[in-house]
C-alpha atoms as a PDB file:
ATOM      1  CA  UNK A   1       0.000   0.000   0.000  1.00  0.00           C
ATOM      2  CA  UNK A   2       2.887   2.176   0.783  1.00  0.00           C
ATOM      3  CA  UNK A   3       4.254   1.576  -2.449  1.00  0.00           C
ATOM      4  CA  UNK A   4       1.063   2.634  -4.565  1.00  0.00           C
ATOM      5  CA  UNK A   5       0.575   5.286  -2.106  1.00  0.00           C
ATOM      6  CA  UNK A   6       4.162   6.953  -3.430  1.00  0.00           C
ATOM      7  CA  UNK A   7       3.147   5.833  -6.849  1.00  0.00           C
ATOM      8  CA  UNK A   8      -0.100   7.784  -7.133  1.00  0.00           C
ATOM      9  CA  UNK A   9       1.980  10.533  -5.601  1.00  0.00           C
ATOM     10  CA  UNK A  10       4.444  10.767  -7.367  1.00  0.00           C
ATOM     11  CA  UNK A  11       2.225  10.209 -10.926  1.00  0.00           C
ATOM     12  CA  UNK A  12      -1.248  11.425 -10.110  1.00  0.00           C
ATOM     13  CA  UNK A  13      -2.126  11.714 -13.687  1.00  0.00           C
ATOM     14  CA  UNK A  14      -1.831   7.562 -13.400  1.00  0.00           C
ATOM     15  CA  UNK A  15      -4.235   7.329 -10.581  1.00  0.00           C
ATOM     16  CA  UNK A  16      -7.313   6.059 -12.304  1.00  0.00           C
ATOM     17  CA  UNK A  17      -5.157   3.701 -14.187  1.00  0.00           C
ATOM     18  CA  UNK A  18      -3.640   2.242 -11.254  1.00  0.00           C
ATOM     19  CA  UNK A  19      -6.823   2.221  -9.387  1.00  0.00           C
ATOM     20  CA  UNK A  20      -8.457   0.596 -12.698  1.00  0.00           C
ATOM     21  CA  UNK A  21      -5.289  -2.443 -12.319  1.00  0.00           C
ATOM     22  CA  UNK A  22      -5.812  -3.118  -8.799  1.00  0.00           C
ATOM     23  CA  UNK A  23      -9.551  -3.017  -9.371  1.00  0.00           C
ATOM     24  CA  UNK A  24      -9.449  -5.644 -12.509  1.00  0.00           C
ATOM     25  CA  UNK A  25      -6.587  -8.210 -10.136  1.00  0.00           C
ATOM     26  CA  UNK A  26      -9.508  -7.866  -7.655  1.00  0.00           C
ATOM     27  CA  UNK A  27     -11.882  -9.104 -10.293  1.00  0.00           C
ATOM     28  CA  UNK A  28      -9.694 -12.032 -10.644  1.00  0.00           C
ATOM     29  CA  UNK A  29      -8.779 -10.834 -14.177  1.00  0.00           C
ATOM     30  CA  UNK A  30      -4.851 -11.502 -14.926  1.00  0.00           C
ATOM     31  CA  UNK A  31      -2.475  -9.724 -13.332  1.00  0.00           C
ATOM     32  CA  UNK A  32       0.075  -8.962 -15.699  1.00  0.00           C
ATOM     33  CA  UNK A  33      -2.501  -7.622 -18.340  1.00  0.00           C
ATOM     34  CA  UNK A  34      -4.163  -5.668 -16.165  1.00  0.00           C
ATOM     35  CA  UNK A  35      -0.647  -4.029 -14.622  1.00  0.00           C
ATOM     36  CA  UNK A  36       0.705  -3.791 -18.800  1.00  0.00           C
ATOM     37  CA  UNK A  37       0.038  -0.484 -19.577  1.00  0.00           C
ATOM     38  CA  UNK A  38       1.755   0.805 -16.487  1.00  0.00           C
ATOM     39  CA  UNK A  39       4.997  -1.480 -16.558  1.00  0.00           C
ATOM     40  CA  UNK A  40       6.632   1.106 -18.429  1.00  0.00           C
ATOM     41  CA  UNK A  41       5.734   3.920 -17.030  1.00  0.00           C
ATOM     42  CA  UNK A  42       7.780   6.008 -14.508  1.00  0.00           C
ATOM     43  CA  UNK A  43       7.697   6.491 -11.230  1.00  0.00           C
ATOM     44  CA  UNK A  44       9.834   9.018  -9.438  1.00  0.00           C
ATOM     45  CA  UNK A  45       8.669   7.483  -6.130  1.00  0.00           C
ATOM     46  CA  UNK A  46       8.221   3.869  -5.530  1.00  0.00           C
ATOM     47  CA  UNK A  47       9.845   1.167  -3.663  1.00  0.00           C
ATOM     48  CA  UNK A  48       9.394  -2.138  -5.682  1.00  0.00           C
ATOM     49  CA  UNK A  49       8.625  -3.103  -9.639  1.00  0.00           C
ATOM     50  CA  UNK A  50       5.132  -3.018 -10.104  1.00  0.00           C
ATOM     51  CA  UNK A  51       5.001  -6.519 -11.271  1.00  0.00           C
ATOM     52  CA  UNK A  52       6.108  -7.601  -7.909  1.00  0.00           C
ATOM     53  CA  UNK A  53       3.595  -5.011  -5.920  1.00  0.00           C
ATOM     54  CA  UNK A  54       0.894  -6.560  -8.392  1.00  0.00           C
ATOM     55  CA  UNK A  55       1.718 -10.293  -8.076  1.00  0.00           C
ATOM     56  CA  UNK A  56       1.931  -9.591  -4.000  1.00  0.00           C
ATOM     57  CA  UNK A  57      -1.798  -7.918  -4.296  1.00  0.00           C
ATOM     58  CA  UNK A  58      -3.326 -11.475  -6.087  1.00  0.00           C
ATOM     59  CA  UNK A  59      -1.647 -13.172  -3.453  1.00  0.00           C
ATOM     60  CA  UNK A  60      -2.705 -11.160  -0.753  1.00  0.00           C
ATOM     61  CA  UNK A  61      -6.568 -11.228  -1.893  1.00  0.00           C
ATOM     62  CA  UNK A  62      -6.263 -14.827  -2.419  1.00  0.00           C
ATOM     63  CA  UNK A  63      -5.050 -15.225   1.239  1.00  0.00           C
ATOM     64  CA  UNK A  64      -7.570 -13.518   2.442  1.00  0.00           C
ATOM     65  CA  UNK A  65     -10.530 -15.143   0.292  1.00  0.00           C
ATOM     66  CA  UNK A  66      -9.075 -18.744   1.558  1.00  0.00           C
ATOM     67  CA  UNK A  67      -8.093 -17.625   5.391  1.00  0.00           C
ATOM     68  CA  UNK A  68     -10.495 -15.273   6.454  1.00  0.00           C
ATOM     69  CA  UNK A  69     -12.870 -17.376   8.338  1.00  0.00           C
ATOM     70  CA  UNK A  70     -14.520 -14.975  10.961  1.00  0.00           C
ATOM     71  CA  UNK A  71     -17.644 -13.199  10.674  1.00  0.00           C
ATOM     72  CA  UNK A  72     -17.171 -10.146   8.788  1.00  0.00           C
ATOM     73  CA  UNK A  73     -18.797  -6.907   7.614  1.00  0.00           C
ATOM     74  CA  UNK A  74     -17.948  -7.621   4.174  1.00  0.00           C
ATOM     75  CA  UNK A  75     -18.926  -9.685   1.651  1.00  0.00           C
ATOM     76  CA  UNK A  76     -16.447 -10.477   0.089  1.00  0.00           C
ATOM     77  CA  UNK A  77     -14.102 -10.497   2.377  1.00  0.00           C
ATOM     78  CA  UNK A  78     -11.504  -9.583   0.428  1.00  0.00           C
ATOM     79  CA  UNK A  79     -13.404  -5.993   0.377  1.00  0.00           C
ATOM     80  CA  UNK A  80     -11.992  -4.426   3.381  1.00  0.00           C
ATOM     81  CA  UNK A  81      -8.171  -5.124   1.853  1.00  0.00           C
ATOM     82  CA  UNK A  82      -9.354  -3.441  -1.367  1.00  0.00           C
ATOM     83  CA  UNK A  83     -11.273  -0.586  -0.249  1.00  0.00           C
ATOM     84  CA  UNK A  84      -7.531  -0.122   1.473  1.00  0.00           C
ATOM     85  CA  UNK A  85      -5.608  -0.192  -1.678  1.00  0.00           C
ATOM     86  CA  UNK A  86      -8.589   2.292  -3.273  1.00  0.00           C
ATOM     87  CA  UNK A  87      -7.934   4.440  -0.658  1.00  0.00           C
ATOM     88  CA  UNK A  88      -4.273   4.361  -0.284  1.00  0.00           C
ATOM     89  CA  UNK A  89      -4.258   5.065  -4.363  1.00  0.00           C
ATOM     90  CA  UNK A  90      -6.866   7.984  -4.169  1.00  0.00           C
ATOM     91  CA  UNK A  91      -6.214   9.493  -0.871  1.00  0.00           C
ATOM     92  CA  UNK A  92      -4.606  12.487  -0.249  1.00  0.00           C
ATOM     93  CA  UNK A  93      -3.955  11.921   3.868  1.00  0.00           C
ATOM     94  CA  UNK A  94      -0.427  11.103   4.385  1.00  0.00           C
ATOM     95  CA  UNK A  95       0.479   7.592   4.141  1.00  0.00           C
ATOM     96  CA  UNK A  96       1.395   7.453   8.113  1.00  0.00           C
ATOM     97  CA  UNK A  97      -2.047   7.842   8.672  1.00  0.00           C
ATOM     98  CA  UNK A  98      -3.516   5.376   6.447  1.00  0.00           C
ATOM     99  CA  UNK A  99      -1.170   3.052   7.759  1.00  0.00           C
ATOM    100  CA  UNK A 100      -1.931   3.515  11.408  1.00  0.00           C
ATOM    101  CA  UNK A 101      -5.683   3.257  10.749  1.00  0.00           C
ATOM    102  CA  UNK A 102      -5.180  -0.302   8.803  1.00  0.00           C
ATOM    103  CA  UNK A 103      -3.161  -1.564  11.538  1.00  0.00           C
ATOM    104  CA  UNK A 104      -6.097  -0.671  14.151  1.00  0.00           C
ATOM    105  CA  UNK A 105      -8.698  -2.805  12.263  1.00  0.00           C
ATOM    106  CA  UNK A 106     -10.394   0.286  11.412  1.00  0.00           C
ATOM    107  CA  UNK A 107     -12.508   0.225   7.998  1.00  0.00           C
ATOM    108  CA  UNK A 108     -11.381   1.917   4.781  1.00  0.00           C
ATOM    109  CA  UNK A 109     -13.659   4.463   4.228  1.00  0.00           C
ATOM    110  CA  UNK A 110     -17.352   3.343   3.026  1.00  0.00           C
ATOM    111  CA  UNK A 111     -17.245   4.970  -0.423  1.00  0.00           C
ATOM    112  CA  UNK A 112     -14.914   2.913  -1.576  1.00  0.00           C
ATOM    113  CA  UNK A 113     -16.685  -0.456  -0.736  1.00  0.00           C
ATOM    114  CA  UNK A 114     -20.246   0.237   0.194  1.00  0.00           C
ATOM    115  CA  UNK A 115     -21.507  -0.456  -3.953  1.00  0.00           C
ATOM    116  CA  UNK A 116     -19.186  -3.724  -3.618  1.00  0.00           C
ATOM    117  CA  UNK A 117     -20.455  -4.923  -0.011  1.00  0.00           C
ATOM    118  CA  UNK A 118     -23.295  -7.223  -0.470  1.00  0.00           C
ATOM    119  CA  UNK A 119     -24.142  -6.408   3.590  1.00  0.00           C
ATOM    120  CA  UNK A 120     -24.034  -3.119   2.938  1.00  0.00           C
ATOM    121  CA  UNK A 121     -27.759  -1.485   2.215  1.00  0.00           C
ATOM    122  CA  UNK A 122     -26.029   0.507  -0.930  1.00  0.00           C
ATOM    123  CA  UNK A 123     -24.941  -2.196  -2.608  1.00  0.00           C
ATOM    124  CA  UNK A 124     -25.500  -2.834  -6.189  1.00  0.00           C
ATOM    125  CA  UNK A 125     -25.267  -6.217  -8.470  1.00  0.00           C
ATOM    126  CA  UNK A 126     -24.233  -4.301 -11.873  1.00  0.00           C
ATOM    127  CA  UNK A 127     -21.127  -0.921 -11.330  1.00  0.00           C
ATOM    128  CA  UNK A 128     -19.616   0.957 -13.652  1.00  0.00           C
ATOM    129  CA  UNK A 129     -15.279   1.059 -13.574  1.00  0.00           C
ATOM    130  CA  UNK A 130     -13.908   3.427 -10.514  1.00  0.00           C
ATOM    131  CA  UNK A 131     -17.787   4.363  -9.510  1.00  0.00           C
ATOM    132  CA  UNK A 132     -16.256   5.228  -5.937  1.00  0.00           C
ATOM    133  CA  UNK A 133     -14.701   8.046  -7.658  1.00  0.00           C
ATOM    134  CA  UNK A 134     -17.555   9.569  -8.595  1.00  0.00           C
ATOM    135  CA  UNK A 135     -19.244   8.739  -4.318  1.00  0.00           C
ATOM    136  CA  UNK A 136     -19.759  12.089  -2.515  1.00  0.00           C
END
């Protein structure tokens, strides 16, 4: 998260198209497709290739989907990890913060998973690309 955090920093004319590659390796569509027209862009800050960061991310979700095994609020499960990386992308907090707050359990903010959660009472069966961009 830190290292799409300093990505979207450092190239926030990239933001949707990151957001739109996490979003599709959450939708279980390939990984290095959905990272490909990004590979060869640059980023001025960053801390690993973003083949690795992406490959890490599917493994991560899949985790998650196979170990999760308490009740939660979401459904998926997988949700509260992604609204994370939505927010860590499209925030403009400082990453310290967004840290901290993951590390106490707390939820990534609603309008980034509310659409998505099928326990939520917004939720919706058919969304259009990035439609938490567009939440107010």
């Amino acid at each position: 998260m830190i290292d799409l955090h300093l990505r979207s920093i450092s190239r926030p004319d990239l933001k949707r198209e990151l957001l739109l590659a996490f979003d599709e390796i959450f939708y279980k569509k390939d990984t290095f497709i959905s990272i490909q027209k990004l590979v060869n862009e640059e980023f001025r800050f960053c801390l690993n290739s973003l083949q690795l960061i992406a490959v890490l991310h599917q493994l991560f979700l899949i985790e998650q989907e196979l170990n999760y095994t308490k009740e939660s609020h979401y459904d998926p499960v997988t949700l509260f990890y992604q609204g994370w990386i939505r927010q860590s992308i499209d925030s403009t907090k400082e990453i310290d913060n967004i840290v901290m707050s993951i590390c106490r359990f707390q939820p990534p903010t609603a309008k980034y998973t509310c659409k998505e959660n099928r326990k939520n009472k917004k939720f919706q069966e058919e969304l259009n690309p990035l439609w938490y961009l567009s939440e107010v």
